[in-house]
N, C-alpha and C. Protein backbone atom coordinates (compact mmCIF):
# COMPACT_ATOMS: atom_id res chain seq x y z
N UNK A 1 3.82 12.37 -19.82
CA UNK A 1 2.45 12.75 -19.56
C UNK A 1 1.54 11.81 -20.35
N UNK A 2 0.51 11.30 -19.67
CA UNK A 2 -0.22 10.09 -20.35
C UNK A 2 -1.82 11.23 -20.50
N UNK A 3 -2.47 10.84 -21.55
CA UNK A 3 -3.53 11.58 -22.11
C UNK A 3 -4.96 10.55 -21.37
N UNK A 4 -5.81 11.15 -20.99
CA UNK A 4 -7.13 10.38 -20.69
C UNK A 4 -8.37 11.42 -20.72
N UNK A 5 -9.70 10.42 -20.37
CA UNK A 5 -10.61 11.23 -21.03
C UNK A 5 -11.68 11.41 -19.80
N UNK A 6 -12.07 12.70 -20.16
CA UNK A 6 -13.63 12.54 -19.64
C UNK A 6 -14.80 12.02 -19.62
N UNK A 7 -15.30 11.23 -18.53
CA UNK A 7 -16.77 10.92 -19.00
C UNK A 7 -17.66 11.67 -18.66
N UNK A 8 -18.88 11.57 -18.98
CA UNK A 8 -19.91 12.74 -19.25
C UNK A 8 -20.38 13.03 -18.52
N UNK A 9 -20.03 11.92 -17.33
CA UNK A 9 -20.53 11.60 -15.64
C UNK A 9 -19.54 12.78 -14.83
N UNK A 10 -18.57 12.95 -15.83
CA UNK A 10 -17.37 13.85 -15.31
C UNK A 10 -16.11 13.23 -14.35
N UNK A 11 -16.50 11.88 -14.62
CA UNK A 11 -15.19 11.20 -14.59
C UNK A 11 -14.16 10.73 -15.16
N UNK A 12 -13.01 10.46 -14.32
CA UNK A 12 -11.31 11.02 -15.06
C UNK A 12 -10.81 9.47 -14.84
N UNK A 13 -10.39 8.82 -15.54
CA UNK A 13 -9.46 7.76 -15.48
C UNK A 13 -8.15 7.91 -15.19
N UNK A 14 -7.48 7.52 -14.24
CA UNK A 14 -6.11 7.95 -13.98
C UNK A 14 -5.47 6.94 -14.06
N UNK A 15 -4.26 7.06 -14.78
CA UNK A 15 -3.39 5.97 -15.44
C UNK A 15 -2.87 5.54 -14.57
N UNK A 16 -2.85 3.84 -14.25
CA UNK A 16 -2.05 3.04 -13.55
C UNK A 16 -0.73 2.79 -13.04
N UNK A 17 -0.19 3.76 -13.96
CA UNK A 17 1.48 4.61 -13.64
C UNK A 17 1.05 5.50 -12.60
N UNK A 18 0.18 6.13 -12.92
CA UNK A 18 0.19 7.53 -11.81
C UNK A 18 -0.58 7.00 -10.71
N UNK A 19 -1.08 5.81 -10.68
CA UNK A 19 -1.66 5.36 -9.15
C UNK A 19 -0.77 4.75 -8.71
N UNK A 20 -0.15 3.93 -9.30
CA UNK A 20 0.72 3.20 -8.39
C UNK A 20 2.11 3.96 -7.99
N UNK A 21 2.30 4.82 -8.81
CA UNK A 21 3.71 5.96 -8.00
C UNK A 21 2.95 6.75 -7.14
N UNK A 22 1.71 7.07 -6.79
CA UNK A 22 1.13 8.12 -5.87
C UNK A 22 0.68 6.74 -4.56
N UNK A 23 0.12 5.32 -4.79
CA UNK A 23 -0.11 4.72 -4.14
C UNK A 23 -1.78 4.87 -4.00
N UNK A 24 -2.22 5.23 -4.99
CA UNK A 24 -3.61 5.83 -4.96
C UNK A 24 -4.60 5.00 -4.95
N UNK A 25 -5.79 3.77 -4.54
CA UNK A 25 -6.12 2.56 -4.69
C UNK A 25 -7.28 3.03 -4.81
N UNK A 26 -8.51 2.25 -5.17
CA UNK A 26 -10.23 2.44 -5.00
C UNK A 26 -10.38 3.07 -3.46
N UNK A 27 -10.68 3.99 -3.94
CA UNK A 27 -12.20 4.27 -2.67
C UNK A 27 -10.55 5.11 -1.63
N UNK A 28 -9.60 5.57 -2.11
CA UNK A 28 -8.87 6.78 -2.04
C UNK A 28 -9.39 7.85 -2.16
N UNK A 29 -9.16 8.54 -1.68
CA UNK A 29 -10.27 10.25 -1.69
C UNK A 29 -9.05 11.17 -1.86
N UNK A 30 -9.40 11.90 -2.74
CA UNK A 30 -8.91 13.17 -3.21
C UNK A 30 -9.48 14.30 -3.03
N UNK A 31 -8.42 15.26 -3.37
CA UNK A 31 -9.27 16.62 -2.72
C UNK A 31 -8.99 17.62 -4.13
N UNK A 32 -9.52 17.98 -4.65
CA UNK A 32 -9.59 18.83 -6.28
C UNK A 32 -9.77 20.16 -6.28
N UNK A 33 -8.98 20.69 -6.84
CA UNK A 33 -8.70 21.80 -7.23
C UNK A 33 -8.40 22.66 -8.32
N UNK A 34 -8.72 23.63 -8.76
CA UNK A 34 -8.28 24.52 -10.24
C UNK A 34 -7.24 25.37 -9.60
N UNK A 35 -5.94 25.23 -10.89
CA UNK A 35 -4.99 26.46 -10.17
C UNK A 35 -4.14 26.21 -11.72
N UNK A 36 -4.06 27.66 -12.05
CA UNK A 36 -3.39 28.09 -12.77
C UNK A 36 -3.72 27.02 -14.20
N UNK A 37 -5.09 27.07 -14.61
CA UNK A 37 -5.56 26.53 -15.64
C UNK A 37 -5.56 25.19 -16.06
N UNK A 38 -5.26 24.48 -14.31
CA UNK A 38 -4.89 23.07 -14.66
C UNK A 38 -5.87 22.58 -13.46
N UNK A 39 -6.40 21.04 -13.92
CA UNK A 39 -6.88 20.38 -12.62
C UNK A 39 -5.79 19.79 -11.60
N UNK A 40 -5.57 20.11 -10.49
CA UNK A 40 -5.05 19.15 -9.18
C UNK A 40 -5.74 18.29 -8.50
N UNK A 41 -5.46 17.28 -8.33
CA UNK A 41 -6.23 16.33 -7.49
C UNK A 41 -4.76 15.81 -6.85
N UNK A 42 -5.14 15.75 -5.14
CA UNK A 42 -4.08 15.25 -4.06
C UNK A 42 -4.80 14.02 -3.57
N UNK A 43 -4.15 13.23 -3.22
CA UNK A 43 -4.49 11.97 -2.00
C UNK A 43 -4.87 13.15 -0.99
N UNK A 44 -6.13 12.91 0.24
CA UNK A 44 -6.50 13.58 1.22
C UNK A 44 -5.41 12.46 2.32
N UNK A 45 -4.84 13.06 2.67
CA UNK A 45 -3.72 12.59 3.94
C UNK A 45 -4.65 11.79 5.47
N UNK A 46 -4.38 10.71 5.15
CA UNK A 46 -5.10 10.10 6.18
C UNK A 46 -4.43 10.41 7.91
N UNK A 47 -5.71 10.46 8.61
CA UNK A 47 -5.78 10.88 9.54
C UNK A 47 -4.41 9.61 10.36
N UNK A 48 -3.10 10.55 11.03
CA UNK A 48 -2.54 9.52 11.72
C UNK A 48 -2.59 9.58 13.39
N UNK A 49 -3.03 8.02 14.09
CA UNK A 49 -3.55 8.09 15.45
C UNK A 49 -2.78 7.36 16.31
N UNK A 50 -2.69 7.50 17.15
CA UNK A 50 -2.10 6.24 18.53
C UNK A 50 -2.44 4.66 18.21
N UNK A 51 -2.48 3.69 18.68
CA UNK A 51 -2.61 2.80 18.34
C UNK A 51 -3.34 2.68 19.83
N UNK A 52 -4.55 1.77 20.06
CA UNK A 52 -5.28 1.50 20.80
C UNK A 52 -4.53 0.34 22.23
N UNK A 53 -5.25 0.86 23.19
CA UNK A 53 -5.20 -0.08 23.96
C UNK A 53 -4.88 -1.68 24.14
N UNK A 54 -6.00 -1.90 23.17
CA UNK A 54 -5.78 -3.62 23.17
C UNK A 54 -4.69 -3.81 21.50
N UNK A 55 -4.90 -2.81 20.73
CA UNK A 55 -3.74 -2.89 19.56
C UNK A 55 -2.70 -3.16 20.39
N UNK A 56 -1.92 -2.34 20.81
CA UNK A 56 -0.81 -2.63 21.96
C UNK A 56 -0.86 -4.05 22.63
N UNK A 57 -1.55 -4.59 23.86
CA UNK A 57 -1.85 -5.42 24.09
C UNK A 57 -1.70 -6.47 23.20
N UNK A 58 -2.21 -6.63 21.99
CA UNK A 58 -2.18 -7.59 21.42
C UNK A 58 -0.85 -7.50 20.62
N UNK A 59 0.09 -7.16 20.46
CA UNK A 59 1.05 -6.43 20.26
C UNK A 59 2.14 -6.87 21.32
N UNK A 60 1.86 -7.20 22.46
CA UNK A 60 2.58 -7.29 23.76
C UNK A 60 2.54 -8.50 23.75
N UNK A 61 1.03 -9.39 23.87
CA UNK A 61 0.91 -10.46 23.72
C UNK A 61 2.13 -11.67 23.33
N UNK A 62 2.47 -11.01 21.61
CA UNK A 62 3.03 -11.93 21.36
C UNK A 62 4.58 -11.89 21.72
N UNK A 63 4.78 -10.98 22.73
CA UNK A 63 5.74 -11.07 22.85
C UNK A 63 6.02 -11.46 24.30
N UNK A 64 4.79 -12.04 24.97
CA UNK A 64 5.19 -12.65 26.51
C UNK A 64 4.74 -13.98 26.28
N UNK A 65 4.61 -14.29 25.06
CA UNK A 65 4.38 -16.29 24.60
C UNK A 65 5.26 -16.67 25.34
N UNK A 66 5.16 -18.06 25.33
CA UNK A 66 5.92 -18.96 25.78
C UNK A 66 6.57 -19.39 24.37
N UNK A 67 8.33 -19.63 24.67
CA UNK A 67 9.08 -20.38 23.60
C UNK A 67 9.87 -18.84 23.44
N UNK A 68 10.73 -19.27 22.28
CA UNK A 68 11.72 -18.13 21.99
C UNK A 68 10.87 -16.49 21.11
N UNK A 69 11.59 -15.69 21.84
CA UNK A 69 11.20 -14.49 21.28
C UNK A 69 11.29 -14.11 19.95
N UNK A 70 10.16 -13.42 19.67
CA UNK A 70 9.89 -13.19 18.21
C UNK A 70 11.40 -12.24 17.59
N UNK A 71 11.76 -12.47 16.25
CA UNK A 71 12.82 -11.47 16.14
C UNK A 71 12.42 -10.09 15.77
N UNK A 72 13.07 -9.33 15.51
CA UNK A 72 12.91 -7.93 15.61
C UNK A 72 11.86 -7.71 14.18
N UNK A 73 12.65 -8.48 12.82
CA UNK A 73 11.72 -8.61 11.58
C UNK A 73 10.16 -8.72 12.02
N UNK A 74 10.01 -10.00 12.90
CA UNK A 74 8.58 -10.64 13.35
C UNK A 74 7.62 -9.34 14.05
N UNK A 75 8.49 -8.59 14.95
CA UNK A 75 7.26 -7.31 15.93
C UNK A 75 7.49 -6.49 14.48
N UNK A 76 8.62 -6.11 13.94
CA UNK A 76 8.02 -5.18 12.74
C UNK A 76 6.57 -5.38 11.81
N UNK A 77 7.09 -7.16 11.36
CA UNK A 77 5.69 -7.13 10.76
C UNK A 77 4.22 -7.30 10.98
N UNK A 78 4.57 -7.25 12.92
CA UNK A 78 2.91 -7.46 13.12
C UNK A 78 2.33 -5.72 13.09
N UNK A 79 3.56 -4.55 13.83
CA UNK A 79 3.10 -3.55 13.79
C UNK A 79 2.75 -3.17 12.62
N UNK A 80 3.57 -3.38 11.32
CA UNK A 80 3.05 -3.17 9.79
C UNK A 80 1.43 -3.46 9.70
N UNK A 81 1.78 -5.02 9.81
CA UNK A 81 0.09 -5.72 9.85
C UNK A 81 -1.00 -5.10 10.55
N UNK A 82 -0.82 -4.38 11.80
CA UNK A 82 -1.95 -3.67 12.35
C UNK A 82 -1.84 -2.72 11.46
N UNK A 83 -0.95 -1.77 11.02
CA UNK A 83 -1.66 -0.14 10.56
C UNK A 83 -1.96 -0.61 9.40
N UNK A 84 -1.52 -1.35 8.50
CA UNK A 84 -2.11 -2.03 7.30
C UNK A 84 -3.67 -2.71 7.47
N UNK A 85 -3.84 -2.90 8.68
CA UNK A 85 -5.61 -3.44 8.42
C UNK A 85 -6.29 -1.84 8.93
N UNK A 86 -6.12 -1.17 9.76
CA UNK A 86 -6.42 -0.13 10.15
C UNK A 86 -6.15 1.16 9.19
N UNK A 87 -5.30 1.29 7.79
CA UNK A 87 -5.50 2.21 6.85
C UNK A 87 -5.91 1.80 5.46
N UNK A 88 -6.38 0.10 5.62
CA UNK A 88 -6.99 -0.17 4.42
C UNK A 88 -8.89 -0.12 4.23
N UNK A 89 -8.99 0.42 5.93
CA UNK A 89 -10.10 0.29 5.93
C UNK A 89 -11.10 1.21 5.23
C-alpha cells in the first residue's frame, strides 16, 4: 500500500504502480465512491462498439492490394491500430 496526499483542491495523486497495473492514463475517468469507510475509485468502462463502415473498408482495403498478402500478425496489427486510435481518443 503506497501512502499519498490530498490537495486542498481535493485532489489525490495516484501512484504510478497503481496506474500502470490498472492501465489508468490522463484524462481516464473514474467513477468514486464511499463504502465501508474507504474511498473507491474504478476506471468508468469504456463504451465497446462495432467498428464502422469505412473502419472495415479500410481494413479490407489492405487486404485486396496488389502483391503478397498481409500475414495474419500484419491484419492483427492494423485492427489493434484502429481500436487503439479510437479508445485513445
Amino acid at each position: 500500500m503506497e501512502a499519498t496526499r490530498i490537495t486542498s483542491e481535493g485532489q489525490v495523486l495516484i501512484p504510478k504502480a497503481i496506474r500502470d497495473a490498472l492501465g489508468i492514463q490522463p484524462g481516464t475517468l473514474l467513477n468514486a465512491e464511499a463504502k465501508d469507510g474507504a474511498v473507491v475509485l474504478r476506471p468508468v468502462a469504456k463504451e465497446r462498439r462495432l467498428p464502422t463502415k469505412e473502419e472495415i473498408d479500410a481494413i479490407a482495403g489492405r487486404l485486396s492490394r496488389p502483391g503478397p498478402y498481409p500475414t495474419q500478425a500484419e491484419e492483427e496489427e492494423a485492427v489493434a491500430e484502429m481500436f487503439r486510435r479510437e479508445w485513445t481518443k
